[in-house]
C-alpha atoms as a PDB file:
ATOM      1  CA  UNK A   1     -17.918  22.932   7.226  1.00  0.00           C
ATOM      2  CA  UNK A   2     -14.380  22.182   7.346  1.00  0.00           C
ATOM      3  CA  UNK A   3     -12.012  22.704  10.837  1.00  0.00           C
ATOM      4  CA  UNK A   4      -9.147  23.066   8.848  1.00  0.00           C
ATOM      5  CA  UNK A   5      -5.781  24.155  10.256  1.00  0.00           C
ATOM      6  CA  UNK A   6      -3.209  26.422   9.067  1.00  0.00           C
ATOM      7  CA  UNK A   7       0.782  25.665   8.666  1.00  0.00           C
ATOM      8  CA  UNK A   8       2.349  28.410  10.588  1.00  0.00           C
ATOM      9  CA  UNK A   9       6.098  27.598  10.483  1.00  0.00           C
ATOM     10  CA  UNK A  10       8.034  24.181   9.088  1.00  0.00           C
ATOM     11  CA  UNK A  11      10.996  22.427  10.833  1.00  0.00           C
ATOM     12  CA  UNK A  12      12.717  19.961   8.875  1.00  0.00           C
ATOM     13  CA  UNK A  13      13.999  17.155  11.319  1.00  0.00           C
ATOM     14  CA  UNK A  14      14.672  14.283   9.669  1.00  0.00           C
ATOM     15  CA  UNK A  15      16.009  13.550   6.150  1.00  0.00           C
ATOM     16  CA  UNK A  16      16.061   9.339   5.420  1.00  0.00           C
ATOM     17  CA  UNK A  17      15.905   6.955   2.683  1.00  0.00           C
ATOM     18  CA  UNK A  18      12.323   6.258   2.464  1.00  0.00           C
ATOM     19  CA  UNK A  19      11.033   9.234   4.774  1.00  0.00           C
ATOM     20  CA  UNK A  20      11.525  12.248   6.221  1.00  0.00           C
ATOM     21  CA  UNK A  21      10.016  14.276   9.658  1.00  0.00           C
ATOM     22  CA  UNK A  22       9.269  17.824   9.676  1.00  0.00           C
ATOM     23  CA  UNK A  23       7.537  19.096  13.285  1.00  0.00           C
ATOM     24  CA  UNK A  24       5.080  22.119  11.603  1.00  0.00           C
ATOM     25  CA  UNK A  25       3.336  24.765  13.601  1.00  0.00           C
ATOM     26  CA  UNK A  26      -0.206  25.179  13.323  1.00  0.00           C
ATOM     27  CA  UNK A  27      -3.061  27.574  14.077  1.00  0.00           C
ATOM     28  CA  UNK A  28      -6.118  25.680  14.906  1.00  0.00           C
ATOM     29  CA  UNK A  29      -9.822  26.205  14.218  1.00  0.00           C
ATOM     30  CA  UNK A  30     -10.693  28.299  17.357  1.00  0.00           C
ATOM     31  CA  UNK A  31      -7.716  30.343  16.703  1.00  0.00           C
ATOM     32  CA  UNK A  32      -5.430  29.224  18.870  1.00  0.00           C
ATOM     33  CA  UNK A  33      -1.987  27.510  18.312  1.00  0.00           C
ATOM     34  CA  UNK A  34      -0.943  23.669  18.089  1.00  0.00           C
ATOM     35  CA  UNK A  35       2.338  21.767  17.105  1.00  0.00           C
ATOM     36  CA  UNK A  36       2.107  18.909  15.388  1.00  0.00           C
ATOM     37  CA  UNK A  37       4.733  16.093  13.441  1.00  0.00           C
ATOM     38  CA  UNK A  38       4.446  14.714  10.023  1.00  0.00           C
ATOM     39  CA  UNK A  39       5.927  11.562   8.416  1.00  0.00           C
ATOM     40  CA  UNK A  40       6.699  12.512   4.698  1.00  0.00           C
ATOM     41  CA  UNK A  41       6.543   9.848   1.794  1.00  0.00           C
ATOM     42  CA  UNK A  42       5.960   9.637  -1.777  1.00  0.00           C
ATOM     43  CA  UNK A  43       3.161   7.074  -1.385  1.00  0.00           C
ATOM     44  CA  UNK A  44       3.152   3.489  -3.018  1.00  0.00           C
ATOM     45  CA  UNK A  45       0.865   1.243  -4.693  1.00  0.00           C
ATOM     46  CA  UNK A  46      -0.670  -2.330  -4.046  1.00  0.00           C
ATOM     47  CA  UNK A  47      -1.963  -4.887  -6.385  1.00  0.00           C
ATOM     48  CA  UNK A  48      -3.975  -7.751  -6.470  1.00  0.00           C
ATOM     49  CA  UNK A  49      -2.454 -10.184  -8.972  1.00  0.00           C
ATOM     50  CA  UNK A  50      -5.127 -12.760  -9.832  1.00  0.00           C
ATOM     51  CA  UNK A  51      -3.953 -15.839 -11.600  1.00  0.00           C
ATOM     52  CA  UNK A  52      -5.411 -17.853 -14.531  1.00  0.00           C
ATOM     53  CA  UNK A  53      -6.426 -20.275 -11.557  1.00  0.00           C
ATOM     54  CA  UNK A  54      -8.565 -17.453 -10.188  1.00  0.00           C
ATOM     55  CA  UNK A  55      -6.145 -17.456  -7.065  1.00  0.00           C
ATOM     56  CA  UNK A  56      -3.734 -14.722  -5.905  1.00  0.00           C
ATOM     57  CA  UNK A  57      -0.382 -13.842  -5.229  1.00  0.00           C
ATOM     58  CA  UNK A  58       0.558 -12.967  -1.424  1.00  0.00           C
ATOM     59  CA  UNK A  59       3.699 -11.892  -0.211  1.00  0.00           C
ATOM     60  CA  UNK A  60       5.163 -13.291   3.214  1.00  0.00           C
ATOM     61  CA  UNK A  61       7.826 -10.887   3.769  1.00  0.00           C
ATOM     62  CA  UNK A  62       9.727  -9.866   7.824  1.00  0.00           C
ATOM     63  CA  UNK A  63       8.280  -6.019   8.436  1.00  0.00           C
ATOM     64  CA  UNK A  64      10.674  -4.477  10.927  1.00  0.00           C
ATOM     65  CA  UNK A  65       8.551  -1.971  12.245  1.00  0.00           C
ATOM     66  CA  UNK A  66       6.291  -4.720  13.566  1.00  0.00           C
ATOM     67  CA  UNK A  67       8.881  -7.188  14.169  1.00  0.00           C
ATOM     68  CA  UNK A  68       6.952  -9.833  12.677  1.00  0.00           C
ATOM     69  CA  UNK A  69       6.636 -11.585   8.796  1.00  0.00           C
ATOM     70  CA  UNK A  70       3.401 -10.457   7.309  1.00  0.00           C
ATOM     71  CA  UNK A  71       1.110 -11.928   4.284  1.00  0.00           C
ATOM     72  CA  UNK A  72       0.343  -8.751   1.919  1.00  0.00           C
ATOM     73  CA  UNK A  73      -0.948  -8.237  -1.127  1.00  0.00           C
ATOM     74  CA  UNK A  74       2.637  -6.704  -3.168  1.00  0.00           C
ATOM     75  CA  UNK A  75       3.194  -3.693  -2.691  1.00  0.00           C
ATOM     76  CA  UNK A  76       6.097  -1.091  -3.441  1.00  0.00           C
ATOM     77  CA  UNK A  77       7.022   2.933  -2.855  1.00  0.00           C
ATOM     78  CA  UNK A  78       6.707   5.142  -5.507  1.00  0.00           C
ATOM     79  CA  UNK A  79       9.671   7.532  -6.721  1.00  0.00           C
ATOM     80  CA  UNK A  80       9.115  10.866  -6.292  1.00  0.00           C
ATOM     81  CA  UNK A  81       5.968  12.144  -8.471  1.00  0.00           C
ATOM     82  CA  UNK A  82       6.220   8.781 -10.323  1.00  0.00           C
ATOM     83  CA  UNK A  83       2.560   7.837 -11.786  1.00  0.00           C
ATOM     84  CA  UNK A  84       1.339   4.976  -9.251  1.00  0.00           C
ATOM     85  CA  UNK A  85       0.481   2.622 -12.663  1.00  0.00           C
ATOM     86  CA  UNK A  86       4.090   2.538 -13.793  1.00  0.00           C
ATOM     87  CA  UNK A  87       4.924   1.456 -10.102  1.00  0.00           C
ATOM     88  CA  UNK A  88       2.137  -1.029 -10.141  1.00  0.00           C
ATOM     89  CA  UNK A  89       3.084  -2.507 -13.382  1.00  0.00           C
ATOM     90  CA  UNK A  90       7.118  -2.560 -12.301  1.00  0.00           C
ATOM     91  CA  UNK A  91       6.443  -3.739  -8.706  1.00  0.00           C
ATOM     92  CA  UNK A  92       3.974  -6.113  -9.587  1.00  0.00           C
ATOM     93  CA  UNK A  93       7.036  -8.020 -12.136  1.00  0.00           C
ATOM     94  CA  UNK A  94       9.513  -7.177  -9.346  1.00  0.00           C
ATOM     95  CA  UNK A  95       7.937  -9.533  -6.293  1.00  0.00           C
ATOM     96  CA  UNK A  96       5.628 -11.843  -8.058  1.00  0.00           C
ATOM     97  CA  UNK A  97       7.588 -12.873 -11.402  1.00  0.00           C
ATOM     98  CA  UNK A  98       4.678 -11.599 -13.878  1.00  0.00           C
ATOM     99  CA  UNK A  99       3.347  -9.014 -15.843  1.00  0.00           C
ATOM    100  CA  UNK A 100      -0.074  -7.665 -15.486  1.00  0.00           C
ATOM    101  CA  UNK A 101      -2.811  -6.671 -17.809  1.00  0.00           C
ATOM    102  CA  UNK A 102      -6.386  -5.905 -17.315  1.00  0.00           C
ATOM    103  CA  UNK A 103      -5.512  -3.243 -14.102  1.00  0.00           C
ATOM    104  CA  UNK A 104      -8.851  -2.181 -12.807  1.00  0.00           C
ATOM    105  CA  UNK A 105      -7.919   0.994  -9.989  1.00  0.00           C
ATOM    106  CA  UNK A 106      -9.639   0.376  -7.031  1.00  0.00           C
ATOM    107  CA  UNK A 107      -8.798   3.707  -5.464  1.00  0.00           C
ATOM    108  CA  UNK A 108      -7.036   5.171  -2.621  1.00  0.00           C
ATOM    109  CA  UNK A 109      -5.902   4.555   1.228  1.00  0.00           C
ATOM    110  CA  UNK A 110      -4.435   6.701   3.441  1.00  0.00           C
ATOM    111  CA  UNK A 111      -3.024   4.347   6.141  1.00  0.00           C
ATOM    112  CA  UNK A 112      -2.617   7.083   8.829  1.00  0.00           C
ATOM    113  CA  UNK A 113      -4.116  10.135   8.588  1.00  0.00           C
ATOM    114  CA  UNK A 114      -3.599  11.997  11.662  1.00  0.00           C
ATOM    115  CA  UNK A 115       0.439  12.045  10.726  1.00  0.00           C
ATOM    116  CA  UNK A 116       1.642  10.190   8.154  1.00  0.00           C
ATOM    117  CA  UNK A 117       1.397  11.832   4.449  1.00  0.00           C
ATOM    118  CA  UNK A 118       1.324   8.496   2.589  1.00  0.00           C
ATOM    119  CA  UNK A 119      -1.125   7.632  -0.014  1.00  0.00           C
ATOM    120  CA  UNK A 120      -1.743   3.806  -1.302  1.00  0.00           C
ATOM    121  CA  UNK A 121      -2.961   3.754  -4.916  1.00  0.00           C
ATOM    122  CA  UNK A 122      -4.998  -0.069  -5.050  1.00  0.00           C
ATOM    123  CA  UNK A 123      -5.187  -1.728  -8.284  1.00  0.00           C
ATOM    124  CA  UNK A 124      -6.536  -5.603  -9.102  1.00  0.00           C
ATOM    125  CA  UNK A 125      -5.120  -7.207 -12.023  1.00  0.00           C
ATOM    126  CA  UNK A 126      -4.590 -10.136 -14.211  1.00  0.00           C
ATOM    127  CA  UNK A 127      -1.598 -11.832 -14.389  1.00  0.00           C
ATOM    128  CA  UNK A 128       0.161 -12.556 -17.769  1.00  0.00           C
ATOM    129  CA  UNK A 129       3.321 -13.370 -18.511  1.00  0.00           C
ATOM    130  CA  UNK A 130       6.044 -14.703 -16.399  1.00  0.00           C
ATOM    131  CA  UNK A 131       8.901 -12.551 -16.513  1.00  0.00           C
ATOM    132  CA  UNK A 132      10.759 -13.564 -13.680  1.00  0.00           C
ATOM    133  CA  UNK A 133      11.335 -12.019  -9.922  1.00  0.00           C
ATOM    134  CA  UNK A 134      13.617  -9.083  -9.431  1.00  0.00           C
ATOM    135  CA  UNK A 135      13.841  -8.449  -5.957  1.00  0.00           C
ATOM    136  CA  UNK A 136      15.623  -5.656  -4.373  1.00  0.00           C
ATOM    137  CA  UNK A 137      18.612  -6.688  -2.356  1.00  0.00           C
ATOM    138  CA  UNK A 138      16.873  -6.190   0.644  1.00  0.00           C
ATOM    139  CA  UNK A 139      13.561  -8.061  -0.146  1.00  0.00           C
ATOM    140  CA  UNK A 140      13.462 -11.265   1.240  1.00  0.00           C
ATOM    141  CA  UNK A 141      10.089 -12.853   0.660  1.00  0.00           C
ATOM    142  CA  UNK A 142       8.161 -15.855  -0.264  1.00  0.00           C
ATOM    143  CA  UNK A 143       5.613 -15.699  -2.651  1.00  0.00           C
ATOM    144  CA  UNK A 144       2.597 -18.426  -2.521  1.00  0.00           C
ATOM    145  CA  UNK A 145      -1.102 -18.227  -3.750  1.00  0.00           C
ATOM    146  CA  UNK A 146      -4.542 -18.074  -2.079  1.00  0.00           C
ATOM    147  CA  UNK A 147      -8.371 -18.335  -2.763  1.00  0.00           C
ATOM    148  CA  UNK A 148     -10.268 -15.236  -2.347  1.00  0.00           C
ATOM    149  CA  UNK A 149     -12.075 -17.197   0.544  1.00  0.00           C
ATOM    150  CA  UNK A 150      -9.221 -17.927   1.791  1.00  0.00           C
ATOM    151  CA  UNK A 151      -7.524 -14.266   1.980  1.00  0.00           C
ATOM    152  CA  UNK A 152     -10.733 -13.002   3.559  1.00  0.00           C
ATOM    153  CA  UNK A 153     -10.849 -16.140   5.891  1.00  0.00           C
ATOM    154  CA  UNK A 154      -6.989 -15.080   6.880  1.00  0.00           C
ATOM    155  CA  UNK A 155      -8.363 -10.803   7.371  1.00  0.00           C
ATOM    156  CA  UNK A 156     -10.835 -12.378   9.725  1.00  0.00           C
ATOM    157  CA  UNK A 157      -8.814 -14.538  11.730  1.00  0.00           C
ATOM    158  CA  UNK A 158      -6.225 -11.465  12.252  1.00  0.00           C
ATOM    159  CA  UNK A 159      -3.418 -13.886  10.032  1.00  0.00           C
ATOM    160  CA  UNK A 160      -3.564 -10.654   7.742  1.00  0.00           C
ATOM    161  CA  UNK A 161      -3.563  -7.399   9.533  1.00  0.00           C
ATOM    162  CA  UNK A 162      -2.244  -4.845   6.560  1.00  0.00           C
ATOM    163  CA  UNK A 163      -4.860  -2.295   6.372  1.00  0.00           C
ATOM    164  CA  UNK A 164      -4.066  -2.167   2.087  1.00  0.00           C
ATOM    165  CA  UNK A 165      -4.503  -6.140   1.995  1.00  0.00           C
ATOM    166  CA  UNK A 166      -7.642  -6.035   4.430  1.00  0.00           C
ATOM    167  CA  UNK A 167      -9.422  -3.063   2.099  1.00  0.00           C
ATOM    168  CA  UNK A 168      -8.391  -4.473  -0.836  1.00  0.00           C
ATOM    169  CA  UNK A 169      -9.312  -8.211  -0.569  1.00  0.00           C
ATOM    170  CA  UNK A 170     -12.953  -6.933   0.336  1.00  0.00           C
ATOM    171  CA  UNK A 171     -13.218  -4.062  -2.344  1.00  0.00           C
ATOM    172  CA  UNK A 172     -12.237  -7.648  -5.095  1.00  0.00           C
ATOM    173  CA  UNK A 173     -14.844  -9.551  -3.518  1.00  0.00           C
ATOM    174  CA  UNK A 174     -17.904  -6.959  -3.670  1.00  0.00           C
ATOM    175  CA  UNK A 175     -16.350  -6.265  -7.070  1.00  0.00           C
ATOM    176  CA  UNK A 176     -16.617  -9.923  -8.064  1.00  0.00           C
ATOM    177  CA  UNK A 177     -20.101 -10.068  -6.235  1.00  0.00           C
ATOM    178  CA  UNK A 178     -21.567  -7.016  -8.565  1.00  0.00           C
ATOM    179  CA  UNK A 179     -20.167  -8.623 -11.510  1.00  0.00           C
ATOM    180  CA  UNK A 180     -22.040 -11.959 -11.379  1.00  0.00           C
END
């Protein structure tokens, strides 16, 4: 059986661009009462753009909250509600340059659970035709291709430490094992 625990009261905190913090009170499983915070965002999507080369598409891009560039499979936030497949197929053109066809979904990740609302829909895909990069102003990132092998020799080596690029480079390779 379930603990679950029950929303009480909700504070708004925060109101930002990408997120928003609300602090909620809670009554917990043995009855008593708790507090606890909440990151709210609409969730985004990650994709796995193979190439005809059987290679694929990382981004290298700076991430401010860990103050370091990163190598990720591309990713983007979803608008509010938006279906996660018309934000894969738009932010897979926007930071590699090409459409995508054959999406297979690979399912869901919730990055943080314990306070953090976000859901990553995972898809793997062909690429198709080059359309061209449209970047956001903000997005500043190189764009270069890898092996398989060599993706899951970078998640090993701790060169790639996003949880969505970890999962997903593993979840491709059992899929390509099973389909052999």
């Amino acid at each position: 059986m379930d603990k679950i625990e029950k929303k009480i009261d909700s504070k708004r905190i925060f109101d930002g661009k990408i997120i928003n913090v609300r602090c909620d009170d809670v009554l917990l499983p043995n009855g008593e009462k708790g507090y606890r915070e909440v990151v709210e965002h609409p969730g985004g999507v990650a994709i796995a753009l193979e190439n005809h080369d059987g290679t694929f598409y990382l981004v290298n891009q700076f991430r401010y909250g860990q103050q370091k560039t990163m190598w990720e499979f591309p990713a983007g936030k979803k608008e509010i509600n938006e279906d996660p497949f018309i934000t894969a197929k738009r932010e897979i053109i926007e930071e590699t340059g090409y459409s995508a066809k054959d999406f297979v979904y690979l399912g869901q990740m919730v990055p943080t659970g314990a306070y953090l609302e976000e859901v990553i829909d995972m898809y793997y895909a062909k690429a198709d035709k080059f359309i061209g990069q449209h970047l956001d102003e903000d997005e500043f990132i190189t764009l270069k291709k890898f092996t398989l092998d060599e993706i899951i020799d970078m998640c090993m080596s701790n060169e790639i430490c996003d949880g969505k690029t970890i999962a997903m480079a593993f979840m491709i390779r059992e899929l390509k094992r099973k389909n052999k």
